[in-house]
Structures are given as C-alpha cells and as structure tokens.
C-alpha atoms as a PDB file:
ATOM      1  CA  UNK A   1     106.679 194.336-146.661  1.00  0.00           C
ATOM      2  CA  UNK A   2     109.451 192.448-147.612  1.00  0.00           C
ATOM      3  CA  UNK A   3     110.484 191.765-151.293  1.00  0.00           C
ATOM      4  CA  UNK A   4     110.176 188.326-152.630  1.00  0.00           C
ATOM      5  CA  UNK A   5     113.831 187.452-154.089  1.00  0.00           C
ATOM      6  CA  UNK A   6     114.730 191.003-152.592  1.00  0.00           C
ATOM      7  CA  UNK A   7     118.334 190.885-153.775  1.00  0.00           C
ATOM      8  CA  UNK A   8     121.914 192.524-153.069  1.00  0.00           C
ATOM      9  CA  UNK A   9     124.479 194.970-154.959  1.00  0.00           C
ATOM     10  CA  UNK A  10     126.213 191.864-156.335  1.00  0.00           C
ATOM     11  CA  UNK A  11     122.947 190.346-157.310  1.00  0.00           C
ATOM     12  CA  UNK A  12     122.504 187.696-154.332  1.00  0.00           C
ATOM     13  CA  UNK A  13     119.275 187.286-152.820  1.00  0.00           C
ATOM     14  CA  UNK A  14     119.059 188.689-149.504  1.00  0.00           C
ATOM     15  CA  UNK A  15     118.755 187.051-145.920  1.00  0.00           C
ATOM     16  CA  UNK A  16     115.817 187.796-143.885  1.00  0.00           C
ATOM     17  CA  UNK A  17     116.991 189.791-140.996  1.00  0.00           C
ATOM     18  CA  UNK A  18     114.576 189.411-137.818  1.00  0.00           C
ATOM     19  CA  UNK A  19     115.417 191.381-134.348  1.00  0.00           C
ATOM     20  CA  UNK A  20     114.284 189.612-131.369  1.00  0.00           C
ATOM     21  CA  UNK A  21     113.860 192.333-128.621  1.00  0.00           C
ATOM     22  CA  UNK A  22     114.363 190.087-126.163  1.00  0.00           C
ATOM     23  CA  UNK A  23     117.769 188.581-124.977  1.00  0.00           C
ATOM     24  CA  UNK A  24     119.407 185.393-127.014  1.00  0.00           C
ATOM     25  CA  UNK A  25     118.253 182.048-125.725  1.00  0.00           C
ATOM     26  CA  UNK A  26     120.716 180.151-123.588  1.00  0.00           C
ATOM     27  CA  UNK A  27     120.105 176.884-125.397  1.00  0.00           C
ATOM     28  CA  UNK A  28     121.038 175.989-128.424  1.00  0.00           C
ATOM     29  CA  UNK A  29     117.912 173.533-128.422  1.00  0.00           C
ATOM     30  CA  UNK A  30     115.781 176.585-128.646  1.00  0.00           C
ATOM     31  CA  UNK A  31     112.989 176.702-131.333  1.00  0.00           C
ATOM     32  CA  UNK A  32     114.578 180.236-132.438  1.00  0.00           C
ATOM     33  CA  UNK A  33     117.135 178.135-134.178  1.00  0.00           C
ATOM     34  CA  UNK A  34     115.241 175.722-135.637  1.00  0.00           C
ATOM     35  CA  UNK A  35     113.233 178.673-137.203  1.00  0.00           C
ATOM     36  CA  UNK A  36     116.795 179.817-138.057  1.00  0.00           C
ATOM     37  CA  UNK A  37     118.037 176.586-139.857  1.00  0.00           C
ATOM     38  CA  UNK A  38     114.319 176.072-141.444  1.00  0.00           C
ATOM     39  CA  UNK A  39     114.408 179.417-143.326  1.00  0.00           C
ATOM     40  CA  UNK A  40     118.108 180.233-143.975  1.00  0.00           C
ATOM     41  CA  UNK A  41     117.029 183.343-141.704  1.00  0.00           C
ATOM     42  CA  UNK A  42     119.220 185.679-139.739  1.00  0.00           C
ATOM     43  CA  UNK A  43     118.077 186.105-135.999  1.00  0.00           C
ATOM     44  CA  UNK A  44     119.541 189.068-133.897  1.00  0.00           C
ATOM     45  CA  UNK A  45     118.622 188.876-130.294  1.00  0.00           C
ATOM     46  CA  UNK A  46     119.105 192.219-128.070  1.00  0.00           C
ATOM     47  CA  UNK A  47     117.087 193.095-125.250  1.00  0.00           C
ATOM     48  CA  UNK A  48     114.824 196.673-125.797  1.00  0.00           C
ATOM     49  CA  UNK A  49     114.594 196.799-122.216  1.00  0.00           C
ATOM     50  CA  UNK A  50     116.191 195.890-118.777  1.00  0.00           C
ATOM     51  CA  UNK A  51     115.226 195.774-115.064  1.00  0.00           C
ATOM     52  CA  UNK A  52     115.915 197.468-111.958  1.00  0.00           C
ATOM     53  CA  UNK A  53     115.277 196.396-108.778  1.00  0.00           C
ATOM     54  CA  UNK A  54     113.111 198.381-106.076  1.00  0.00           C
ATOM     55  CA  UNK A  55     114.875 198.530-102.997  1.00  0.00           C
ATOM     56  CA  UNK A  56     113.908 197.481 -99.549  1.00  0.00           C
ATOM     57  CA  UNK A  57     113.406 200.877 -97.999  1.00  0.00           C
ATOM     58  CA  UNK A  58     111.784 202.087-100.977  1.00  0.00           C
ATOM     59  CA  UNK A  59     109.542 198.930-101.408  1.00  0.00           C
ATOM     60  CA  UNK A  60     108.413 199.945 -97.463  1.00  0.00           C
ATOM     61  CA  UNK A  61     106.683 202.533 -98.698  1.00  0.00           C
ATOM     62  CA  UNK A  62     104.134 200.611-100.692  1.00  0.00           C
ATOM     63  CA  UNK A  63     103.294 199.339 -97.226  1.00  0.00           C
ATOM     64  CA  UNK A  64     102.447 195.872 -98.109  1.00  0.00           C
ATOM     65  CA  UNK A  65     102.519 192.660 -95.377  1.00  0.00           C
ATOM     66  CA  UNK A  66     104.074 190.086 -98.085  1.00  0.00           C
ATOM     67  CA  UNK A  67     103.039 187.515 -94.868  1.00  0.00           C
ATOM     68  CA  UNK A  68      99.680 188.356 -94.931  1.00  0.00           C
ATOM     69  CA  UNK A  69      99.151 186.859 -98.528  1.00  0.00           C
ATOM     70  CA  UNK A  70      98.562 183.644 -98.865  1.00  0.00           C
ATOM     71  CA  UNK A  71      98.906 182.905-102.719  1.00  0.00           C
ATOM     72  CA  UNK A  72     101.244 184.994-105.049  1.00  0.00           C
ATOM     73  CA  UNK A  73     101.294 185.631-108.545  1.00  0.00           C
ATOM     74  CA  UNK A  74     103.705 184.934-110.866  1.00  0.00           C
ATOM     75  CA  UNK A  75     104.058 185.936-115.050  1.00  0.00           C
ATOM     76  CA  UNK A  76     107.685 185.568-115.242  1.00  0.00           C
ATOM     77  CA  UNK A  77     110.542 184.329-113.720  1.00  0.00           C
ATOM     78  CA  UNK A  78     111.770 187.773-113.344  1.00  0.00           C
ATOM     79  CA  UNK A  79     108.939 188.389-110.941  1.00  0.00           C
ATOM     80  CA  UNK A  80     109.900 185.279-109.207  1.00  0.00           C
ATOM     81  CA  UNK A  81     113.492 186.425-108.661  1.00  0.00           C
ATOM     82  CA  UNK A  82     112.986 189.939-107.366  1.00  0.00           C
ATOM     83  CA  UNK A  83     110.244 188.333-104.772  1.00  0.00           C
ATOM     84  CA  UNK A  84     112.668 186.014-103.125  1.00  0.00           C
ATOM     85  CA  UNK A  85     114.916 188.897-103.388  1.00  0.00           C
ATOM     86  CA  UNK A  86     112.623 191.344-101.783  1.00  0.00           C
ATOM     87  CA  UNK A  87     111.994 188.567 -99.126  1.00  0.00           C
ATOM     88  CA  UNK A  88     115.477 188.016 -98.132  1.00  0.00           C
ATOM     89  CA  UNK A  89     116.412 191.822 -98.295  1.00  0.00           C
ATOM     90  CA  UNK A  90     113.500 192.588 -95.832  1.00  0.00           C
ATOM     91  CA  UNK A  91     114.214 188.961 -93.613  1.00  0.00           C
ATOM     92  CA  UNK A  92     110.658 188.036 -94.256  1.00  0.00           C
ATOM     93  CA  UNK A  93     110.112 184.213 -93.378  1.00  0.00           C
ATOM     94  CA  UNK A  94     108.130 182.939 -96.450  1.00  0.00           C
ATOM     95  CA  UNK A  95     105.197 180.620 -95.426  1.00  0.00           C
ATOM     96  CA  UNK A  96     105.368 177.138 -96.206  1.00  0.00           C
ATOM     97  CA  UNK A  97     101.655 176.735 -97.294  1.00  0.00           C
ATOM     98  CA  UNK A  98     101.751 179.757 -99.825  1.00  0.00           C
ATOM     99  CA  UNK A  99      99.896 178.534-102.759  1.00  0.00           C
ATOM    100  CA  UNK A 100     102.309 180.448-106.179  1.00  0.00           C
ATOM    101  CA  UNK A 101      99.990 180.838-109.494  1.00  0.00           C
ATOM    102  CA  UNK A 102     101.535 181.096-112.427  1.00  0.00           C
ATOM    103  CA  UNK A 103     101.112 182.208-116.410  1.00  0.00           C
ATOM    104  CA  UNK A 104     102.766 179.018-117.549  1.00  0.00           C
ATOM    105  CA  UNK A 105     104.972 175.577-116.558  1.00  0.00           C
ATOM    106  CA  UNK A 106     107.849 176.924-117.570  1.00  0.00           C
ATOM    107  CA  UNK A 107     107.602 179.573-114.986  1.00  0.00           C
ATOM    108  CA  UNK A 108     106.158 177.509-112.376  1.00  0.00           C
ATOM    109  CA  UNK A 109     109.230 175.191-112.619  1.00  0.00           C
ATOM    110  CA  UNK A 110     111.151 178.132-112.190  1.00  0.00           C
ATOM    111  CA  UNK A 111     110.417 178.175-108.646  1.00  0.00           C
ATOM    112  CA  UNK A 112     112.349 174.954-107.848  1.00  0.00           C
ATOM    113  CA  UNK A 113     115.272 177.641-107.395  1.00  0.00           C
ATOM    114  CA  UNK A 114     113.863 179.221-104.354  1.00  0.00           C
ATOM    115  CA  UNK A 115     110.908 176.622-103.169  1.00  0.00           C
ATOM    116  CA  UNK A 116     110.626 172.981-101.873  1.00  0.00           C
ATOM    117  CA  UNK A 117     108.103 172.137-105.399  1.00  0.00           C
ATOM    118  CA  UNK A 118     104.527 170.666-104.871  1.00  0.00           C
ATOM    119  CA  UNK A 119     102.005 170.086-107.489  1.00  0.00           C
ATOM    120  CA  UNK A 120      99.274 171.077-104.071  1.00  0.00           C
ATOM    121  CA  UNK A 121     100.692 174.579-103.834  1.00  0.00           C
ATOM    122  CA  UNK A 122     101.907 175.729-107.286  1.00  0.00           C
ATOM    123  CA  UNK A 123      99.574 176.042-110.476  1.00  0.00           C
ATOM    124  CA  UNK A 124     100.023 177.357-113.599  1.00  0.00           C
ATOM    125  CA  UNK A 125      98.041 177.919-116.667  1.00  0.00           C
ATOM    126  CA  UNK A 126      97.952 174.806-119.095  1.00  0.00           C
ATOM    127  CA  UNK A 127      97.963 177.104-121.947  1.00  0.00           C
ATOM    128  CA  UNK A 128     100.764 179.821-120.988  1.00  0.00           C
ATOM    129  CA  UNK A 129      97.979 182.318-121.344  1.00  0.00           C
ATOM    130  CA  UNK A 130      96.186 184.502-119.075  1.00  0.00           C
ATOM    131  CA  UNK A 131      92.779 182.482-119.702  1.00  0.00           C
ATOM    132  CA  UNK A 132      94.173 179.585-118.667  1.00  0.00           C
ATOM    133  CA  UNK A 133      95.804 181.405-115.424  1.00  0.00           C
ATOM    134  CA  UNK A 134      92.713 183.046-114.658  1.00  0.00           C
ATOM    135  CA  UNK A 135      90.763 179.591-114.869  1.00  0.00           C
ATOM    136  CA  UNK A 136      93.014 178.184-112.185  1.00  0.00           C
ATOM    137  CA  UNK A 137      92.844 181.002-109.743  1.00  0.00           C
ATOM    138  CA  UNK A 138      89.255 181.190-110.192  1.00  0.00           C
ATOM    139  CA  UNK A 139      89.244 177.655-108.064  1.00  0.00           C
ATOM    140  CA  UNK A 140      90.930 178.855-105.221  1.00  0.00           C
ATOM    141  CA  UNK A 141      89.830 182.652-105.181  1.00  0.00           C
ATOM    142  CA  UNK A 142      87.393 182.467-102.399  1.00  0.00           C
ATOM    143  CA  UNK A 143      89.400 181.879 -99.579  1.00  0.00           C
ATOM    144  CA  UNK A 144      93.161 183.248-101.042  1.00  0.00           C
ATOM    145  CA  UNK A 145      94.862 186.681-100.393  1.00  0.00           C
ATOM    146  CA  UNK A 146      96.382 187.198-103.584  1.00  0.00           C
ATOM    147  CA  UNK A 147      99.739 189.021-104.710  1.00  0.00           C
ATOM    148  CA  UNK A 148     100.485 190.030-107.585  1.00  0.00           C
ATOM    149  CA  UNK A 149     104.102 190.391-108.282  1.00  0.00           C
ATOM    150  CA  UNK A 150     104.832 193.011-110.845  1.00  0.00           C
ATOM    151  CA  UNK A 151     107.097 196.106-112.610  1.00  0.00           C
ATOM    152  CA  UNK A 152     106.096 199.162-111.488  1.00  0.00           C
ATOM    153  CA  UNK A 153     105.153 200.284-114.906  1.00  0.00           C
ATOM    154  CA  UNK A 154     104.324 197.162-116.804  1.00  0.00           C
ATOM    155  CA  UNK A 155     101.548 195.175-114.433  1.00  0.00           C
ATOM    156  CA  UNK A 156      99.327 193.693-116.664  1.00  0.00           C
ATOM    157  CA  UNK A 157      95.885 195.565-116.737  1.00  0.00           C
ATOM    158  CA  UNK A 158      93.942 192.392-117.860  1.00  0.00           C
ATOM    159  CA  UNK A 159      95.132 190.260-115.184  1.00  0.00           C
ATOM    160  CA  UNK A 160      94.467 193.331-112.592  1.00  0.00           C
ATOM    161  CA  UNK A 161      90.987 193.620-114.427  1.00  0.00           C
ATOM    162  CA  UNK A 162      90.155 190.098-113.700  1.00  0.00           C
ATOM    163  CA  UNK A 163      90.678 190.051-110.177  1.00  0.00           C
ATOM    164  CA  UNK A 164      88.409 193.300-109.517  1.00  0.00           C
ATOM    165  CA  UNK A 165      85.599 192.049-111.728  1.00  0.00           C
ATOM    166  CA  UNK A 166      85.814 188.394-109.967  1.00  0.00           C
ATOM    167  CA  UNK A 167      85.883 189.972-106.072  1.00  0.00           C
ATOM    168  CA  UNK A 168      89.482 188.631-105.184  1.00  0.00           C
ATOM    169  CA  UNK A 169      91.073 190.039-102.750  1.00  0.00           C
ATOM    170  CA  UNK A 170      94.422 190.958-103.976  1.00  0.00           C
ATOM    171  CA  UNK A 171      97.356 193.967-104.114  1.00  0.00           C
ATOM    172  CA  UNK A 172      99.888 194.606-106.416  1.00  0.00           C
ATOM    173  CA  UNK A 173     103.269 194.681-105.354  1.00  0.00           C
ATOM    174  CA  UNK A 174     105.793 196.344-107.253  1.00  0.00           C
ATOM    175  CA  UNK A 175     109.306 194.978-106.551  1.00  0.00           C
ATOM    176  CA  UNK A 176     111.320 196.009-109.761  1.00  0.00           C
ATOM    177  CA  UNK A 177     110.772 198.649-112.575  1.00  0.00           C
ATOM    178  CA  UNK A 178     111.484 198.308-116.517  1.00  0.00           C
ATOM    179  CA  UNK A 179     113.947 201.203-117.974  1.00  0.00           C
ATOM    180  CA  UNK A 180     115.052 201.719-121.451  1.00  0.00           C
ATOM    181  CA  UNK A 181     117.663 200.106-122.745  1.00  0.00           C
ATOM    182  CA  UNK A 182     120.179 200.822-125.668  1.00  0.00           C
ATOM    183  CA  UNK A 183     118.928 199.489-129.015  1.00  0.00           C
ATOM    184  CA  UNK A 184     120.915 201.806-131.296  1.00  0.00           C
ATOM    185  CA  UNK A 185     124.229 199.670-130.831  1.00  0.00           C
ATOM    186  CA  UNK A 186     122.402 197.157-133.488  1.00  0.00           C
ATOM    187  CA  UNK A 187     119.482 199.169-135.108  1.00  0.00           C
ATOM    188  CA  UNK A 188     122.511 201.327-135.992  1.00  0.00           C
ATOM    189  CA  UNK A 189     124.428 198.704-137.821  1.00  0.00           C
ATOM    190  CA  UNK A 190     122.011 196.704-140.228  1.00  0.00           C
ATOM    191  CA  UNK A 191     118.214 197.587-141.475  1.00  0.00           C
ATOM    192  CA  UNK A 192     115.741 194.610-139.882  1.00  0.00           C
ATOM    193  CA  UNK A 193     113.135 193.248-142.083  1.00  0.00           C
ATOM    194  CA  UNK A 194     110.804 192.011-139.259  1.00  0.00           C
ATOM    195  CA  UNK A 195     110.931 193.295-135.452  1.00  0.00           C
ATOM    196  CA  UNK A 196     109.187 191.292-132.583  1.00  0.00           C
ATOM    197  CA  UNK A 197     108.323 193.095-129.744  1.00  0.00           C
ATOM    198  CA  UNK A 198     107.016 191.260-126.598  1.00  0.00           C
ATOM    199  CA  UNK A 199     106.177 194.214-123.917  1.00  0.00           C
ATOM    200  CA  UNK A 200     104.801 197.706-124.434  1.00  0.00           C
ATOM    201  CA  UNK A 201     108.194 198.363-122.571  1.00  0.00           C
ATOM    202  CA  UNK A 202     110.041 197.253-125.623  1.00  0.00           C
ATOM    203  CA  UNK A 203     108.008 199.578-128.103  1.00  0.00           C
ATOM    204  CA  UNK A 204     108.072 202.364-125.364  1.00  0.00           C
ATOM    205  CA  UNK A 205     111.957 201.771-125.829  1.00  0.00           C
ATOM    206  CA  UNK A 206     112.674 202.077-129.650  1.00  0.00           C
ATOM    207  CA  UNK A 207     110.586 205.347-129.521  1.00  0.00           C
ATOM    208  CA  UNK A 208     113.065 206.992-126.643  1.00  0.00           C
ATOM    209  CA  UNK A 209     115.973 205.727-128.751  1.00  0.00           C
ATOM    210  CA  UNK A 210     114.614 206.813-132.348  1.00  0.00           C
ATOM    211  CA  UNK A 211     111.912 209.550-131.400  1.00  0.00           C
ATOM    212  CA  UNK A 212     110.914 209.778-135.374  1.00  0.00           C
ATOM    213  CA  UNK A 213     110.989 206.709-135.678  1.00  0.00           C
ATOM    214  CA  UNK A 214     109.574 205.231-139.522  1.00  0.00           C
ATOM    215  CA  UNK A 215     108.873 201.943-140.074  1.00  0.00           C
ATOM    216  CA  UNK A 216     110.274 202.024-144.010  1.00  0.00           C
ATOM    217  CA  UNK A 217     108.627 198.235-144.945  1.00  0.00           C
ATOM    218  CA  UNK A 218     109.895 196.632-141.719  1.00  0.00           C
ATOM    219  CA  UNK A 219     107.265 194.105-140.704  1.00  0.00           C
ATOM    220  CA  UNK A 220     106.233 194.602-136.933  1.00  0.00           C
ATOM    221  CA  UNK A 221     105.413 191.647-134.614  1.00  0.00           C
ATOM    222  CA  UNK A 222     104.021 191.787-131.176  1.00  0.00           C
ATOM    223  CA  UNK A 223     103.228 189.502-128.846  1.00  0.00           C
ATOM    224  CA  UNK A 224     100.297 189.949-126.769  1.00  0.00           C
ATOM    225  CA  UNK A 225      97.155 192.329-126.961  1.00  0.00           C
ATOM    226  CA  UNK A 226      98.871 195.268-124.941  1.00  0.00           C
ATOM    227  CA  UNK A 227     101.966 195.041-126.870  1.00  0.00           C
ATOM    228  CA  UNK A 228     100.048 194.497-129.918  1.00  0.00           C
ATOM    229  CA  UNK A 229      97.406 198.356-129.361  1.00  0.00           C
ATOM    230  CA  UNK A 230     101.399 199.752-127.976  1.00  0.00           C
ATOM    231  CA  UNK A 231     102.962 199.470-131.219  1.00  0.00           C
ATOM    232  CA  UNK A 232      99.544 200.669-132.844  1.00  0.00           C
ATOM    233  CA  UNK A 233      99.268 203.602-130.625  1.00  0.00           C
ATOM    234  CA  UNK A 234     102.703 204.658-131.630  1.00  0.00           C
ATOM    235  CA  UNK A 235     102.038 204.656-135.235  1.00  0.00           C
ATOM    236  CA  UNK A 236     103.289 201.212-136.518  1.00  0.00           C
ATOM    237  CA  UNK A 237     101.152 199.033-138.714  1.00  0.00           C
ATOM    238  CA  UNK A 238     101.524 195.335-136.522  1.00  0.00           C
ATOM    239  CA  UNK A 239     101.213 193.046-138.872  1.00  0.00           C
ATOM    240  CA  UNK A 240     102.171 190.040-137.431  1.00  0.00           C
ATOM    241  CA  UNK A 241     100.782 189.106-133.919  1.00  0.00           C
ATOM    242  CA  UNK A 242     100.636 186.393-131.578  1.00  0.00           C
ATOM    243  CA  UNK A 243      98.739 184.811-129.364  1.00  0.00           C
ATOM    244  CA  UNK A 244      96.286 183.258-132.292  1.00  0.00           C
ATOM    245  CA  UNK A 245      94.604 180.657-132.595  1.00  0.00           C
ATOM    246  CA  UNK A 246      96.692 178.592-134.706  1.00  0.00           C
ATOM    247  CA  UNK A 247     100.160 180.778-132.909  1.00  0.00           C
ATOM    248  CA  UNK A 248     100.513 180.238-129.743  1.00  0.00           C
ATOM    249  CA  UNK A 249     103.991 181.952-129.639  1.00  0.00           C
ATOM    250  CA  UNK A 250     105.644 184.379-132.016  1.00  0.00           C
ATOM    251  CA  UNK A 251     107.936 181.452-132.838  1.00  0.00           C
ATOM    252  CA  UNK A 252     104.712 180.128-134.603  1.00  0.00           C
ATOM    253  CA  UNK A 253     103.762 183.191-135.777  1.00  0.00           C
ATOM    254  CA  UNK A 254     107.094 183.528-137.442  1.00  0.00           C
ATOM    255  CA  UNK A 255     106.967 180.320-139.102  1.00  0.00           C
ATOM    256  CA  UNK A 256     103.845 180.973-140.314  1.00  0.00           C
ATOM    257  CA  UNK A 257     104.962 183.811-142.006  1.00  0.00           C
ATOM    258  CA  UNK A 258     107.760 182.578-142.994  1.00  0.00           C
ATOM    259  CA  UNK A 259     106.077 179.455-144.357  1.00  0.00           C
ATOM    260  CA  UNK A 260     103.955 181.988-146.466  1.00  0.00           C
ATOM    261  CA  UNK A 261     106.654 183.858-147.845  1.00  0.00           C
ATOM    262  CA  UNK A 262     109.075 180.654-148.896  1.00  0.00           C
ATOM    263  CA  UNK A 263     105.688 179.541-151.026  1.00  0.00           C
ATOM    264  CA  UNK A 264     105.416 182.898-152.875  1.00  0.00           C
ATOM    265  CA  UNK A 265     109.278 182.195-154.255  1.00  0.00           C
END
C-alpha cells in the first residue's frame, strides 16, 4: 500500500506516481489531468500493448462474407479502424443500411470518420458498458446478422457469451491482433505506486517483460472483470477496480482512492 506522508532522502513528502498502461490522452481537457491537478499526482502514460493488423490474404482464410452481415459490432475505435481498413483492402462495398452497435457514444461517434452518421442505424450503450450494449442489441437481434469485430486474442468472452445464450446469429471476425509491447523503457526508470491496467493484454504484457514479476506495495488497478481475474490469475492482489457502482471509469476509481488517501493525511 502506499505510505501516508511516505517521504524522500531529503525529507520531502513524496508524489504519487500512477502508470497508465494505456497511451497519453490527446487533450489536455482530459479528466486524467484534472485528477492530476486535484491530487498534486504524477501520471505516466505508456501503452503495455500495441496492434497489428491482419492482412487481407490472411483475413481470407477466416472465410467470412463481411456483406452478408447486416449489423456489426463495435467496442473500440480500434475495431472500427481496422474494419474500414479490412473493407477497403479487400474492395468490399459496405452496405448503406448496416445497422453498427456499439459499447459506448464515444465510439459510436467515432464512426463519423468512415460513415454518413444516423441515429436509425448506429446504437450504442447509454452506459459504456456491456449491459447497456447488450440491452440495445437485444431489440434488433431477431432479424440481424451480427459481426463482431475483434483482436484475435482479446474478443471479449462475455459479449461472445451473450450472443450464444440469446440465439443471435453472429461470427467473430478477427481483423487485427494485440502483441506485447516494451514497458521496461519506464518501469525501468522510476518505482510506480499504483498501475492501471485496462486489458488482460496489458497484464499478459508486464509478465513477458518482467517474468518474476513482484508487486513490492504497488497498488494494482484494473478495469473490467477479465482484466480484473487476469491480474489475479497472475498473482497480483487488484485492489482497485472499476466498473462499480459508484466508478464508472478508473478515473473515478482513482479519485476515489485518492479522495481516501488525502483524508487519512
């Protein structure tokens, strides 16, 4: 855990030091600096993992029809990048009354990129969750051919779950893979008292780049229930996760914590 009023050699107290796995927010409007500013914190954003895309001719081999579908599923706008992608590589003429599903507005507006947007054909979950995805496909299932858009090794098994136990008819088409990526270039230079991990990808990661790996009082976050039993599989204790009830986001869960730990001073 971390030390109330841990302090330094020359007798300072100590900033928190949080790593992000994920890569540093564009904006400076982001609510990872306002967390920042809030708690006199120090943020360090590197991505534990990157993407590769599956080629065309490899892709082939899956021997999927994209035109056959007629509603696609979207958690990320990473998935929505390497579909158009896929699309254009291959020359497929996407159909103009493909209905697009998505975990969240902020990844259904994503598609404004690639798609003439209409509230009638694109849906997302009102609560960025897959509940809330899964109770707006559930409208349409009967008469959609669903696809879901996914890494190769990180599809989501509760989302895949959901549409075998609820008869949809559906395939999973894997149009870019998740690899490793170098973490050691900043686990190497400071100690982190919190790290947030978002994918089982990302803990999957720091255990290729640090195979004894200890955890040494670093407080573990995760994000999501398969990233949370990941990090618990490998050995770490998780102790601060998100989606809850009252934290949406690990930006809540953080200042939550955070909130908690600035009383105890």
């Amino acid at each position: 855990m971390i030390q109330d009023g841990a302090k330094t050699s020359t007798g300072k107290k100590s900033t928190v030091q949080i790593l992000i796995t994920q890569p540093k927010p564009e904006s400076e409007k982001s609510p990872y600096f306002e967390l920042e500013r809030k708690y006199a914190i120090q943020l360090t954003f590197h991505p534990f993992i990157k993407l590769e895309p599956i080629a065309g001719r490899e892709f082939r081999k899956q021997k999927i029809d994209i035109s056959a579908y007629t509603a696609i599923i979207f958690t990320s706008r990473n998935a929505i990048d390497h579909f158009f992608r896929m699309c254009e590589e291959m020359k497929i003429a996407i159909n103009q009354d493909n209905k697009y599903f998505c975990i969240a507005e902020t990844v259904a507006l994503y598609l404004q990129k690639f798609i003439l947007y209409r509230k009638r054909k694109v849906f997302y979950g009102s609560e960025g969750n897959n509940k809330s995805l899964f109770d707006v496909i559930n409208k349409h299932k009967d008469n959609e051919k669903f696809l879901y858009v996914c890494s190769e090794n990180q599809q989501d098994n509760e989302i895949v779950n959901w549409l075998k136990n609820n008869n949809c008819t559906y395939q999973l088409a894997f149009m870019y893979r998740t690899v490793s990526n170098d973490v050691k270039v900043v686990m190497d230079k400071k100690a982190f008292d919190i790290i947030c991990f978002f994918t089982p990808s990302g803990v999957r990661s720091l255990f290729e780049n640090y195979p004894s790996f200890n955890q040494n009082g670093a407080l573990i976050g995760a994000f999501g229930n398969n990233t949370v039993k990941a990090g618990e599989e490998a050995g770490l204790s998780v102790n601060i996760k998100a989606p809850a009830p009252q934290a949406p986001s690990m930006i809540s869960a953080l200042d939550q914590y955070l909130s908690a730990l600035k009383k105890k001073k």
